[in-house]
Protein backbone atom coordinates (compact mmCIF):
# COMPACT_ATOMS: atom_id res chain seq x y z
CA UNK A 1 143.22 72.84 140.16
CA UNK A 2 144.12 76.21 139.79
CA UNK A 3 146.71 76.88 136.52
CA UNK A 4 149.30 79.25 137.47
CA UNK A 5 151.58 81.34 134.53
CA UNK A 6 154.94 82.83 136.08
CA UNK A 7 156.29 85.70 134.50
CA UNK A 8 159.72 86.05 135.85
CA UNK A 9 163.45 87.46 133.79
CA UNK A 10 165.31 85.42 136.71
CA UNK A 11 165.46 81.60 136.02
CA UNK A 12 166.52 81.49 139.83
CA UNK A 13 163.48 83.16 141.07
CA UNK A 14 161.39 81.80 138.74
CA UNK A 15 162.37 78.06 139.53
CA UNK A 16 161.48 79.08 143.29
CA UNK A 17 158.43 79.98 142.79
CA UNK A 18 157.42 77.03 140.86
CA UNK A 19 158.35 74.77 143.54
CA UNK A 20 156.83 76.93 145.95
CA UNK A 21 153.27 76.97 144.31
CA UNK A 22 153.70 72.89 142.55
CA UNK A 23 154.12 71.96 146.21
CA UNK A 24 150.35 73.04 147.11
CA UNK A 25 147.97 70.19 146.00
CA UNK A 26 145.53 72.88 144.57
CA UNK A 27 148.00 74.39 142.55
CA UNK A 28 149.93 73.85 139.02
CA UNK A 29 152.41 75.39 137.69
CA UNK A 30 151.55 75.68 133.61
CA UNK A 31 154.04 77.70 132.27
CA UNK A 32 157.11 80.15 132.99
CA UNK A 33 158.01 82.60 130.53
CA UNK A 34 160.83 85.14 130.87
CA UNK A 35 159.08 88.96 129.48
CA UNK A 36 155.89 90.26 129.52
CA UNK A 37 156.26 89.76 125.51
CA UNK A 38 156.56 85.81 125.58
CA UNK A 39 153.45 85.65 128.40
CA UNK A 40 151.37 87.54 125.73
CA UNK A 41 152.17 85.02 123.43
CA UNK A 42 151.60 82.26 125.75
CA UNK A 43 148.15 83.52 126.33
CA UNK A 44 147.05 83.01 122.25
CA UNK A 45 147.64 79.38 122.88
CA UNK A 46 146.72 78.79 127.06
CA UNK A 47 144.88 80.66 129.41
CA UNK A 48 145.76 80.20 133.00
CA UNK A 49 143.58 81.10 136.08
CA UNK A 50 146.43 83.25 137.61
CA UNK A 51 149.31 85.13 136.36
CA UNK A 52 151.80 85.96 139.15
CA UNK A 53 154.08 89.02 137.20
CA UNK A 54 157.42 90.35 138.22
CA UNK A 55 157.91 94.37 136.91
CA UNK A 56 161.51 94.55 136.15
CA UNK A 57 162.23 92.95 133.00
CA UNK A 58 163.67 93.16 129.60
CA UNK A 59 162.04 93.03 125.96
CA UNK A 60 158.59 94.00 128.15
CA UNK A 61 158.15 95.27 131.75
CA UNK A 62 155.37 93.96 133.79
CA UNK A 63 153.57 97.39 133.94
CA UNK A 64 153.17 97.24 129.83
CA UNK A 65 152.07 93.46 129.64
CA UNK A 66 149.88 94.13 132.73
CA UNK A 67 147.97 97.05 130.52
CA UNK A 68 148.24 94.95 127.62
CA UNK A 69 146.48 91.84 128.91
CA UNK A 70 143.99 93.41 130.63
CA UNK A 71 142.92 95.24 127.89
CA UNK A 72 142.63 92.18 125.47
CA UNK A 73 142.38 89.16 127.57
CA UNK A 74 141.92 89.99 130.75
CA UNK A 75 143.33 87.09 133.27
CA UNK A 76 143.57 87.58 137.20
CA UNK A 77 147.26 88.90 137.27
CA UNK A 78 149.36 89.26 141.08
CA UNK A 79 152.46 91.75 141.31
CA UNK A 80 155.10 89.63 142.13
CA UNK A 81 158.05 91.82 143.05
CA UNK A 82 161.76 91.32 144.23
CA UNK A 83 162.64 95.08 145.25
CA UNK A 84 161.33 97.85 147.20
CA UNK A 85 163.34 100.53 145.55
CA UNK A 86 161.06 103.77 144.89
CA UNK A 87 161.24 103.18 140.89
CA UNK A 88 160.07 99.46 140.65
CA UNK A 89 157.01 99.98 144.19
CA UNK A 90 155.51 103.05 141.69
CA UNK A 91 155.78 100.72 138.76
CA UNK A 92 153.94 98.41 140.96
CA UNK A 93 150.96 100.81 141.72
CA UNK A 94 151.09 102.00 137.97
CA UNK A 95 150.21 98.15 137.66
CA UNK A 96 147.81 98.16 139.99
CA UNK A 97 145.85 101.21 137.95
CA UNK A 98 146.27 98.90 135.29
CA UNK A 99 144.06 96.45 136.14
CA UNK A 100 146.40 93.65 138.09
CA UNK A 101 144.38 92.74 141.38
CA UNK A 102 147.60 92.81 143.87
CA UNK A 103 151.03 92.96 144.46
CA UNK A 104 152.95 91.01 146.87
CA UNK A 105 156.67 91.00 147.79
CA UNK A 106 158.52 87.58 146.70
CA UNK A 107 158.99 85.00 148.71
CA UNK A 108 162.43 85.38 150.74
CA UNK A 109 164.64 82.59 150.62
CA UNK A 110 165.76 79.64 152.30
CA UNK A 111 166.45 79.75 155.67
CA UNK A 112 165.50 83.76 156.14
CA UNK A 113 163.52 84.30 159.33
CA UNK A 114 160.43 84.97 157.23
CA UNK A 115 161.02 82.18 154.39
CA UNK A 116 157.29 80.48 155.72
CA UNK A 117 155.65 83.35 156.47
CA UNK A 118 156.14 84.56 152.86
CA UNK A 119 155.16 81.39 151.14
CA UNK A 120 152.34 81.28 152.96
CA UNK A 121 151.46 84.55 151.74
CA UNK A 122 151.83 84.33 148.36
CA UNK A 123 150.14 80.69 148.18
CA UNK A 124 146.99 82.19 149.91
CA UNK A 125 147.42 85.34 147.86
CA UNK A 126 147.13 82.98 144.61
CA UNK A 127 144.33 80.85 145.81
CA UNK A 128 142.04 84.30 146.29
CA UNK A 129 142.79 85.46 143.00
CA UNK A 130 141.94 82.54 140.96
CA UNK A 131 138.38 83.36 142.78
CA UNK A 132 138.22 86.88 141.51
CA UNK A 133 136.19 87.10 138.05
CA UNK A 134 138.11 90.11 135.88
CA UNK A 135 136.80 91.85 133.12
CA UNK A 136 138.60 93.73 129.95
CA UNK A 137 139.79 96.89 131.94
CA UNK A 138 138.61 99.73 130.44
CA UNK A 139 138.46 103.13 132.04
CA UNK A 140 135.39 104.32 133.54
CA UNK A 141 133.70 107.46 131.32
CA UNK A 142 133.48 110.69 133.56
CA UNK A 143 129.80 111.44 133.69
CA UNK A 144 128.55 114.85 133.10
CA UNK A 145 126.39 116.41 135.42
CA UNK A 146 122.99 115.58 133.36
CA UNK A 147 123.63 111.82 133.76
CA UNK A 148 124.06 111.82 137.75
CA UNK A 149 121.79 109.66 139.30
CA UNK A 150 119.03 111.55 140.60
CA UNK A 151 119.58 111.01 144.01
CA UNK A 152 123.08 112.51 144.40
CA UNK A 153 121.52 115.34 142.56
CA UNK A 154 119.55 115.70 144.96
CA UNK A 155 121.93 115.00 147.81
CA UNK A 156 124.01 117.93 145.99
CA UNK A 157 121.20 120.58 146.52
CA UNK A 158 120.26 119.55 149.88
CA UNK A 159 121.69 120.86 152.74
CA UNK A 160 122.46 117.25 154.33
CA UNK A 161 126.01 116.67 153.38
CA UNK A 162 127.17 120.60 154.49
CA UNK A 163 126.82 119.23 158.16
CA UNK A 164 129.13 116.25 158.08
CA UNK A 165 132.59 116.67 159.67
CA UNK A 166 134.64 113.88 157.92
CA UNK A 167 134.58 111.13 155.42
CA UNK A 168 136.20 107.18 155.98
CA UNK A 169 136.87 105.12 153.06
CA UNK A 170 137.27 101.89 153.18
CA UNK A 171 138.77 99.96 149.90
CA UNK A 172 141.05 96.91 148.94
CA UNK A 173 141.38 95.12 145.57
CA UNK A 174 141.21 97.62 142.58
CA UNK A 175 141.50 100.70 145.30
CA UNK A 176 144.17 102.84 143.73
CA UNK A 177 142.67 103.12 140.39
CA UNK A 178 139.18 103.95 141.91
CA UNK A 179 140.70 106.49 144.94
CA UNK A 180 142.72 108.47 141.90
CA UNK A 181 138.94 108.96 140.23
CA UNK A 182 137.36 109.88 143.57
CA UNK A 183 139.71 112.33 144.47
CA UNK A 184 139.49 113.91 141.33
CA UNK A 185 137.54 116.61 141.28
CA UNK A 186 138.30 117.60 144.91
CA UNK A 187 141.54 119.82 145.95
CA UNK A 188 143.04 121.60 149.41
CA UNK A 189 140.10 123.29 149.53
CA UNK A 190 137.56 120.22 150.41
CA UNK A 191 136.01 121.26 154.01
CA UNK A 192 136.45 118.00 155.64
CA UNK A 193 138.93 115.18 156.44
CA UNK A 194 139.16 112.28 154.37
CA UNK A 195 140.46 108.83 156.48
CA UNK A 196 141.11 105.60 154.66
CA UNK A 197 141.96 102.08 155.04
CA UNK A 198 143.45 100.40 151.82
CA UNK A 199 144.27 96.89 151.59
CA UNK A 200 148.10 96.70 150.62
CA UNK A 201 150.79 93.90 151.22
CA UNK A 202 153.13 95.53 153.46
CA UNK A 203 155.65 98.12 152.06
CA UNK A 204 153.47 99.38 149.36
CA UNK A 205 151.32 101.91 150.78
CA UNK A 206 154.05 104.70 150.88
CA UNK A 207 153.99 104.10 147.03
CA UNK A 208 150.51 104.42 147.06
CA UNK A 209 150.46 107.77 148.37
CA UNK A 210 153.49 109.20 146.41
CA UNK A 211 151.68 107.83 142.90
CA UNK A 212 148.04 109.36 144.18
CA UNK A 213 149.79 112.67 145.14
CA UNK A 214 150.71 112.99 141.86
CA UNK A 215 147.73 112.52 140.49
CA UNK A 216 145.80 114.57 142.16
CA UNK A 217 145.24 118.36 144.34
CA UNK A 218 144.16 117.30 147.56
CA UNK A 219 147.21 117.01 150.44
CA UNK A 220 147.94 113.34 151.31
CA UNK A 221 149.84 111.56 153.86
CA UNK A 222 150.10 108.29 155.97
CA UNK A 223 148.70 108.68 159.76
CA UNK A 224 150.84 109.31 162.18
CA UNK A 225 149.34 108.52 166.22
CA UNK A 226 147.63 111.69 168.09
CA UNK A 227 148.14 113.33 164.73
CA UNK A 228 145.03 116.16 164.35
CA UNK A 229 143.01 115.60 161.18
CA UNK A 230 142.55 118.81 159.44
CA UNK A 231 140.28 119.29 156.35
CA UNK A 232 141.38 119.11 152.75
CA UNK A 233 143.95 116.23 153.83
CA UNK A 234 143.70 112.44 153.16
CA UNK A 235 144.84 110.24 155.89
CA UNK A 236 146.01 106.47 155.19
CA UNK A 237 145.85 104.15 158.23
CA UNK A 238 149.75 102.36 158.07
CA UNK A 239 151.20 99.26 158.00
CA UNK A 240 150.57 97.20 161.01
CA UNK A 241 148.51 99.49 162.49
CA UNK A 242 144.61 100.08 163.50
CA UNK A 243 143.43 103.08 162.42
CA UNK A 244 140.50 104.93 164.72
CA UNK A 245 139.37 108.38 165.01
CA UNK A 246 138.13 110.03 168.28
CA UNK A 247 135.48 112.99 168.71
CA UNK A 248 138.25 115.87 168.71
CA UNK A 249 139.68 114.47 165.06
CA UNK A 250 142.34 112.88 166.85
CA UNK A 251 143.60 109.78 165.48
CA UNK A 252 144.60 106.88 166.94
CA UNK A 253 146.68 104.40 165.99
CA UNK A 254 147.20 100.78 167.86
CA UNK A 255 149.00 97.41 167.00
CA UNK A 256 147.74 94.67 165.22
CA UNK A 257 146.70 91.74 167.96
CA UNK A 258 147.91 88.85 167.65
CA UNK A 259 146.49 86.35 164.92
CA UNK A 260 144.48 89.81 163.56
CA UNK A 261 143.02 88.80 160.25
CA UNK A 262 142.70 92.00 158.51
CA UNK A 263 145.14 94.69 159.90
CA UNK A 264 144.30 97.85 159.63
CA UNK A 265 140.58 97.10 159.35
CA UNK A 266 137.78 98.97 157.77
CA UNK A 267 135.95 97.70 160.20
CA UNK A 268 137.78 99.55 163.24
CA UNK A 269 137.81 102.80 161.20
CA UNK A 270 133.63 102.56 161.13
CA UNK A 271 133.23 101.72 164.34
CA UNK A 272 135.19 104.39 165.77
CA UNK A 273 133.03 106.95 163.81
CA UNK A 274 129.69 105.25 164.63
CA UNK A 275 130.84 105.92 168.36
CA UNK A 276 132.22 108.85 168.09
CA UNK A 277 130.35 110.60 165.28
CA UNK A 278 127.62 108.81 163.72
CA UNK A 279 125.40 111.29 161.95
CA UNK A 280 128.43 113.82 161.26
CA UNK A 281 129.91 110.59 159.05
CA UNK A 282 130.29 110.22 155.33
CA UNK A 283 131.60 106.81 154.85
CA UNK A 284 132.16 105.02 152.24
CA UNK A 285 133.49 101.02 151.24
CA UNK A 286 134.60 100.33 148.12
CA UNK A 287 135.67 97.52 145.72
CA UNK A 288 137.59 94.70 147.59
CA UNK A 289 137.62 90.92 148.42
CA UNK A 290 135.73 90.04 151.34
CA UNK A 291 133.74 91.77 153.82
CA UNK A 292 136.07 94.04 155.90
CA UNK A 293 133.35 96.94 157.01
CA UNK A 294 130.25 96.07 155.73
CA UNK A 295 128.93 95.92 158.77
CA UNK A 296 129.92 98.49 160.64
CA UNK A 297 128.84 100.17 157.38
CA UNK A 298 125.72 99.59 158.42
CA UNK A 299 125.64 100.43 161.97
CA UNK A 300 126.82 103.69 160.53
CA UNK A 301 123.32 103.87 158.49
CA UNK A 302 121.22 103.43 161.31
CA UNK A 303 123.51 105.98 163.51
CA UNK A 304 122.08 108.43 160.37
CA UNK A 305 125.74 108.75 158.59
CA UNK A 306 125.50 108.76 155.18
CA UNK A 307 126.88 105.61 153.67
CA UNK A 308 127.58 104.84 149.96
CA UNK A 309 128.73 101.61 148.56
CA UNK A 310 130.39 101.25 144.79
CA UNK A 311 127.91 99.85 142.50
CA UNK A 312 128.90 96.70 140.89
CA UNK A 313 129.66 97.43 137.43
CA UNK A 314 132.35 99.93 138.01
CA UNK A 315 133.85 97.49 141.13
CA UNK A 316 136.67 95.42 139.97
CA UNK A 317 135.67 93.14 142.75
CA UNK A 318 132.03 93.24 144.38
CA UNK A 319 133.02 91.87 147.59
CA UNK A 320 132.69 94.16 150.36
CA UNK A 321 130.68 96.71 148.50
CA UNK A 322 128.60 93.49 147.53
CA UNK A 323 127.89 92.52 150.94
CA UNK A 324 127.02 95.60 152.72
CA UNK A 325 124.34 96.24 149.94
CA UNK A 326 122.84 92.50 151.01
CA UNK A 327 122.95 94.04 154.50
CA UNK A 328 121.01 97.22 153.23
CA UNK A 329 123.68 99.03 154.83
CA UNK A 330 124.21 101.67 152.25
CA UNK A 331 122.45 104.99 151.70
CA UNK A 332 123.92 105.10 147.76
CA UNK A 333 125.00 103.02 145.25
CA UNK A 334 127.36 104.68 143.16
CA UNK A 335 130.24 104.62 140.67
CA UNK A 336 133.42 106.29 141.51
CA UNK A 337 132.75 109.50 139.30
CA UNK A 338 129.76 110.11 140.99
CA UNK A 339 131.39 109.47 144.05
CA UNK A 340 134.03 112.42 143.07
CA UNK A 341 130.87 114.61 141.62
CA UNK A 342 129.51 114.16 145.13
CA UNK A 343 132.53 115.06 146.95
CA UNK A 344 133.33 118.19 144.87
CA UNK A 345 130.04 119.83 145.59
CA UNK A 346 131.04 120.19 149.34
CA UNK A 347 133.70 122.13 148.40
């Protein structure tokens, strides 16, 4: 049975969501607390398997007891958000860099088109967190250049990465906090394109991109179809939308077929640069449920790209990094700061 804490201001939304998840037989409801203050204190006495965490809220915002739980006692905590307004989707992402594994939009409500759909959702969405082993988030120490793993070093000196023409990433659970460290070090200046799938319930990813663009000097946008890649530029594959890449750094952008599990896919992103690249590839997957592009991560490999997977300790979930090191499928197994140490010597 998988214990569930609401954190909810609204008694109305909070009462929905209750019924919502008591109605799955694998679920119960333990507790429902009002601020991010009374949760904290909840947790001294009980700790659930999930906390599901609205932002907007008096006494203590979601954003403060996200940073504060995670830092003490860490618990598997999902966004649970009622608006879409600019303010409360950054707070979101903030969140996210905070150690919460996901955000999700609430449920609608009776009788809207989408009422199922949405419960559906945020059921599964709860079931895969509860699966997801956190740890105390603590930021990751930037390495200096003496403590690099000897074989980026190397990499670094060699002339191997100077003739590669772009770089994929591939990323879900735990990507913002890692893609603000990756992209670092690395500015306007960086030689190559940089495309990327992230893993983002729908309507978050323009939030995404506004919050990384703040934190960071390298131009970013979301894809747009026949758009040109041109270096020093980060390219997000959109809502809804497969994301490939053709020889001429053209991309391409197609909708999701029907029943699509994943959508946009890592694993379309790889596969289009194994065709239509292969040895001119950096790519690279990083922390995330599942197994979205592990293997085309590896058909990558034996085109000659250079592949990299995040290493374990610095992955907030070992899931797709996990599996494509099982497969063999990467080159490197780094941490995001060697990652961005990598990265910045190309420029």
């Amino acid at each position: 049975m998988i214990k569930v804490l609401i954190v909810e201001d609204s008694k109305v939304a909070g009462e929905f969501l209750k019924f919502i998840l008591n109605a799955d037989s694998d679920i119960e409801v333990i507790g429902f607390v009002h601020n991010g203050r009374q949760a904290i204190e909840f947790l001294k006495h009980t700790k659930p398997d999930v906390i599901t965490m609205d932002i907007d809220m008096p006494v203590m915002n979601g954003l403060e007891a996200t940073r504060y739980i995670m830092s003490t006692t860490a618990v598997p905590i999902l966004i649970v958000t009622g608006s879409r307004n600019a303010n409360e989707v950054q707070t979101s992402i903030e969140a996210l860099s905070a150690g919460a594994l996901s955000v999700i939009q609430k449920p609608y409500g009776v009788n809207h088109p989408r009422e199922e759909e949405s419960i559906r959702k945020l059921v599964i969405m709860v079931k895969l967190m509860a699966e997801v082993k956190v740890v105390t988030h603590r930021s990751l120490k930037i390495k200096k250049s003496e403590d690099i793993q000897l074989p980026v070093r190397e990499l670094i000196a060699s002339d191997l990465i100077k003739r590669k023409k772009i770089v994929a990433i591939g990323v879900s659970t735990g990507g913002p906090n890692v893609l603000k460290q990756i992209f670092s070090k690395i500015s306007r200046k960086f030689p190559l394109p940089i495309v990327v799938v992230q893993h983002i319930s729908e309507g978050f990813l323009v939030g995404l991109v506004n919050w990384l663009s703040g934190t960071n000097n390298i131009g970013m946008s979301i894809a747009k179809h026949n758009e040109i890649l041109t270096p020093g530029h980060v390219y997000f594959a959109p809502d809804n939308s497969q994301m490939t890449v053709n020889a001429k750094g053209i991309v391409k952008l197609s909708n999701c077929e029907e029943g699509a599990i994943i959508c946009p896919s890592v694993t379309n992103l790889f596969e289009s640069l194994a065709k239509e690249y292969g040895s001119a590839s950096i790519a690279l997957l990083l922390t995330g449920m599942g197994s979205d592009g592990s293997h085309a991560l590896k058909e990558l490999r034996n085109k000659g790209a250079l592949t990299i997977a995040q290493d374990m300790n610095s992955s907030m979930v070992y899931g797709m990094p996990g599996v494509a090191v099982k497969l063999d499928a990467a080159d490197l197994i780094l941490n995001p700061m060697e990652i961005a140490e990598l990265l910045f010597s190309m420029e």
